[in-house]
N, C-alpha and C. Protein backbone atom coordinates (compact mmCIF):
# COMPACT_ATOMS: atom_id res chain seq x y z
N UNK A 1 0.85 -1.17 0.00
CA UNK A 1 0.00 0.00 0.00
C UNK A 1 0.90 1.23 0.00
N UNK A 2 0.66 2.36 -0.79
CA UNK A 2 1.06 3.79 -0.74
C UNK A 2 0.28 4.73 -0.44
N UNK A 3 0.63 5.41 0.29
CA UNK A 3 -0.36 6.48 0.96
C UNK A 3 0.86 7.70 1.41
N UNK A 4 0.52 9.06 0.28
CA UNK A 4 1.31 9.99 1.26
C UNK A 4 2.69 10.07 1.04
N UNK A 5 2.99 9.21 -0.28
CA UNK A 5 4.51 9.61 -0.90
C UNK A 5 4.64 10.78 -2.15
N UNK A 6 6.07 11.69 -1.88
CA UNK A 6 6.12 12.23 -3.11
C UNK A 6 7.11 12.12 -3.99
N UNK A 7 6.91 12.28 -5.33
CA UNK A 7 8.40 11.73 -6.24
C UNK A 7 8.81 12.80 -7.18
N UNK A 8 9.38 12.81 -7.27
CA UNK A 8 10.33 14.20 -8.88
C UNK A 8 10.84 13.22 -9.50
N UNK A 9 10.52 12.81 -10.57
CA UNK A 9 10.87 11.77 -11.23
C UNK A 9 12.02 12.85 -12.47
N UNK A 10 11.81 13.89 -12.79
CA UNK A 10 12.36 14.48 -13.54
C UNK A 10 12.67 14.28 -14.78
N UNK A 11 11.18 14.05 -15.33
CA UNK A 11 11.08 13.15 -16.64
C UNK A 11 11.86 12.23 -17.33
N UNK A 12 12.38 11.19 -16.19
CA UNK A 12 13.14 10.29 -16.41
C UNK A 12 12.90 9.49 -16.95
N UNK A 13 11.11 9.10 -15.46
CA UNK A 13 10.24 7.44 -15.95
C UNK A 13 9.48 7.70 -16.17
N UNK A 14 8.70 6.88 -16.27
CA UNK A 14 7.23 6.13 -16.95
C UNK A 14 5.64 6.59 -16.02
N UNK A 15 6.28 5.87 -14.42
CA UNK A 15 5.56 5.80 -13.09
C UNK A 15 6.16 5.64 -12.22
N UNK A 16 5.74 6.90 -11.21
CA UNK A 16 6.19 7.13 -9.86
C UNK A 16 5.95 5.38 -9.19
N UNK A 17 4.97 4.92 -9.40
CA UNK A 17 4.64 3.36 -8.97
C UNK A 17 4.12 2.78 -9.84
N UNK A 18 5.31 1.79 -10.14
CA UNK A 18 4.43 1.15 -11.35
C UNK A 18 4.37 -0.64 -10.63
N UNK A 19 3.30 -0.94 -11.02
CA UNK A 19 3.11 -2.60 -10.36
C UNK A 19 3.22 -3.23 -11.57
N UNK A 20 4.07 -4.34 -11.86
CA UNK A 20 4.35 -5.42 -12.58
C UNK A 20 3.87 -6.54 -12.90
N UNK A 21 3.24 -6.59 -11.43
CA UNK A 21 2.67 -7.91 -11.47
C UNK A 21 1.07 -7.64 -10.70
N UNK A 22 -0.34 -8.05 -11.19
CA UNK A 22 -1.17 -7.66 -10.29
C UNK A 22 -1.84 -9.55 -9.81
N UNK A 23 -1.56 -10.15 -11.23
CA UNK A 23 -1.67 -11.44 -11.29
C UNK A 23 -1.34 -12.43 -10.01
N UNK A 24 -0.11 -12.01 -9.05
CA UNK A 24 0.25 -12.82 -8.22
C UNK A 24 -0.11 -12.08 -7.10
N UNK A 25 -1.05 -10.82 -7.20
CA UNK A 25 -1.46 -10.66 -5.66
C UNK A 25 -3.04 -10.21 -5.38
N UNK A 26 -3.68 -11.41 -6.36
CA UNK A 26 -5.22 -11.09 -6.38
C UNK A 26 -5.67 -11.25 -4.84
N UNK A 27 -4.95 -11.73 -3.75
CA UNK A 27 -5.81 -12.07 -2.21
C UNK A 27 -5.67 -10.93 -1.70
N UNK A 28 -4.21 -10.44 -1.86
CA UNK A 28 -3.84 -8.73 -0.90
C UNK A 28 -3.52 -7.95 -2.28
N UNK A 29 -4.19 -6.82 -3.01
CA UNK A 29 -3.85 -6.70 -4.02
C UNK A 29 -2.85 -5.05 -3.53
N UNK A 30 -1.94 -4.73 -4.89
CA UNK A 30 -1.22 -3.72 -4.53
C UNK A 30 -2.28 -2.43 -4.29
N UNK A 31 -2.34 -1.07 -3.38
CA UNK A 31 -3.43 -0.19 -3.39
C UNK A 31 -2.62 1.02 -3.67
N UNK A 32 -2.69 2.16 -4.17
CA UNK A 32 -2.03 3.29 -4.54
C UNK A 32 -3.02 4.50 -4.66
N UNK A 33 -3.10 5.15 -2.86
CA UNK A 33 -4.14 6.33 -2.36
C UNK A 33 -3.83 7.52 -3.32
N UNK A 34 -4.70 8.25 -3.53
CA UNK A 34 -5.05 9.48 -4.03
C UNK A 34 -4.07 10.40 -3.16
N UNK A 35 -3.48 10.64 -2.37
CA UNK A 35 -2.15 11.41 -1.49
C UNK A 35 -1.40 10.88 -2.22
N UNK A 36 -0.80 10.24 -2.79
CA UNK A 36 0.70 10.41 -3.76
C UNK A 36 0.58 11.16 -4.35
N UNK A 37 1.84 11.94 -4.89
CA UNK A 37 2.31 12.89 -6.04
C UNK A 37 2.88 12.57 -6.48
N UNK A 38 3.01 12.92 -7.89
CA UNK A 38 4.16 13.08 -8.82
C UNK A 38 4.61 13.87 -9.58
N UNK A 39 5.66 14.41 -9.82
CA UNK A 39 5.84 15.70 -10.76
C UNK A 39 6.89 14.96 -11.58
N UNK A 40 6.96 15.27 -12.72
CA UNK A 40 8.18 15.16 -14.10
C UNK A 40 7.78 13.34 -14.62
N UNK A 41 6.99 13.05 -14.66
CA UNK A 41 7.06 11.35 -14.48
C UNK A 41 6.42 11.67 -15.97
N UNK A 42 5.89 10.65 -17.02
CA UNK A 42 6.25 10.67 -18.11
C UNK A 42 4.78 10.10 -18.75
N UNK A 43 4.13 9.20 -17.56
CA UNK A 43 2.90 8.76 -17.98
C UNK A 43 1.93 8.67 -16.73
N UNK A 44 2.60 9.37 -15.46
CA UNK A 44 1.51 9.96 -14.52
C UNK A 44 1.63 9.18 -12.80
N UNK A 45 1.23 9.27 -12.40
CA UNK A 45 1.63 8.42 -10.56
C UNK A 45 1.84 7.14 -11.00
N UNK A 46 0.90 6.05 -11.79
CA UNK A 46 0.28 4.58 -11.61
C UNK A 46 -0.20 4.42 -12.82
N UNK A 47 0.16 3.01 -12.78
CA UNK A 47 -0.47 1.81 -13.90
C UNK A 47 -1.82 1.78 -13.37
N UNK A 48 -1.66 1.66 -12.36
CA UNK A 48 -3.21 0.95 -11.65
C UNK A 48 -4.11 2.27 -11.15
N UNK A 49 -5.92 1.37 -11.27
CA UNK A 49 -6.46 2.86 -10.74
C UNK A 49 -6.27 2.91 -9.10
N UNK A 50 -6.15 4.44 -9.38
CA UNK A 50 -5.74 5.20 -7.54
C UNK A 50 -7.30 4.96 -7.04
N UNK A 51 -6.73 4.97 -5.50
CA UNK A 51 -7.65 4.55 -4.45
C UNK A 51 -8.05 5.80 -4.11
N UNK A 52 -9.14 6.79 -3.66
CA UNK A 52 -9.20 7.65 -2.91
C UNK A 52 -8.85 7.86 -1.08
């Protein structure tokens, strides 16, 4: 879970959090809250949809 991180990616990457795999954690799945930021990242916070 992420909640409340911030990143300057400095248009380096892709995603501040990007999940790879969602396939191997359908029981506890990865969660990524609406409090993250990201600035300079290239395709936005997340692969996955944000949690409020």
């Amino acid at each position: 879970m992420w909640r409340g991180d911030k990143s300057d990616l400095g248009g380096a990457g892709e995603y501040a959090i990007k999940i790879s795999s969602v396939s191997k954690c359908k029981a506890k799945p990865d969660v990524v809250h609406a409090s993250n930021t990201v600035t300079g990242a290239k395709s936005g916070l997340t692969n996955i949809p944000v949690t409020p």
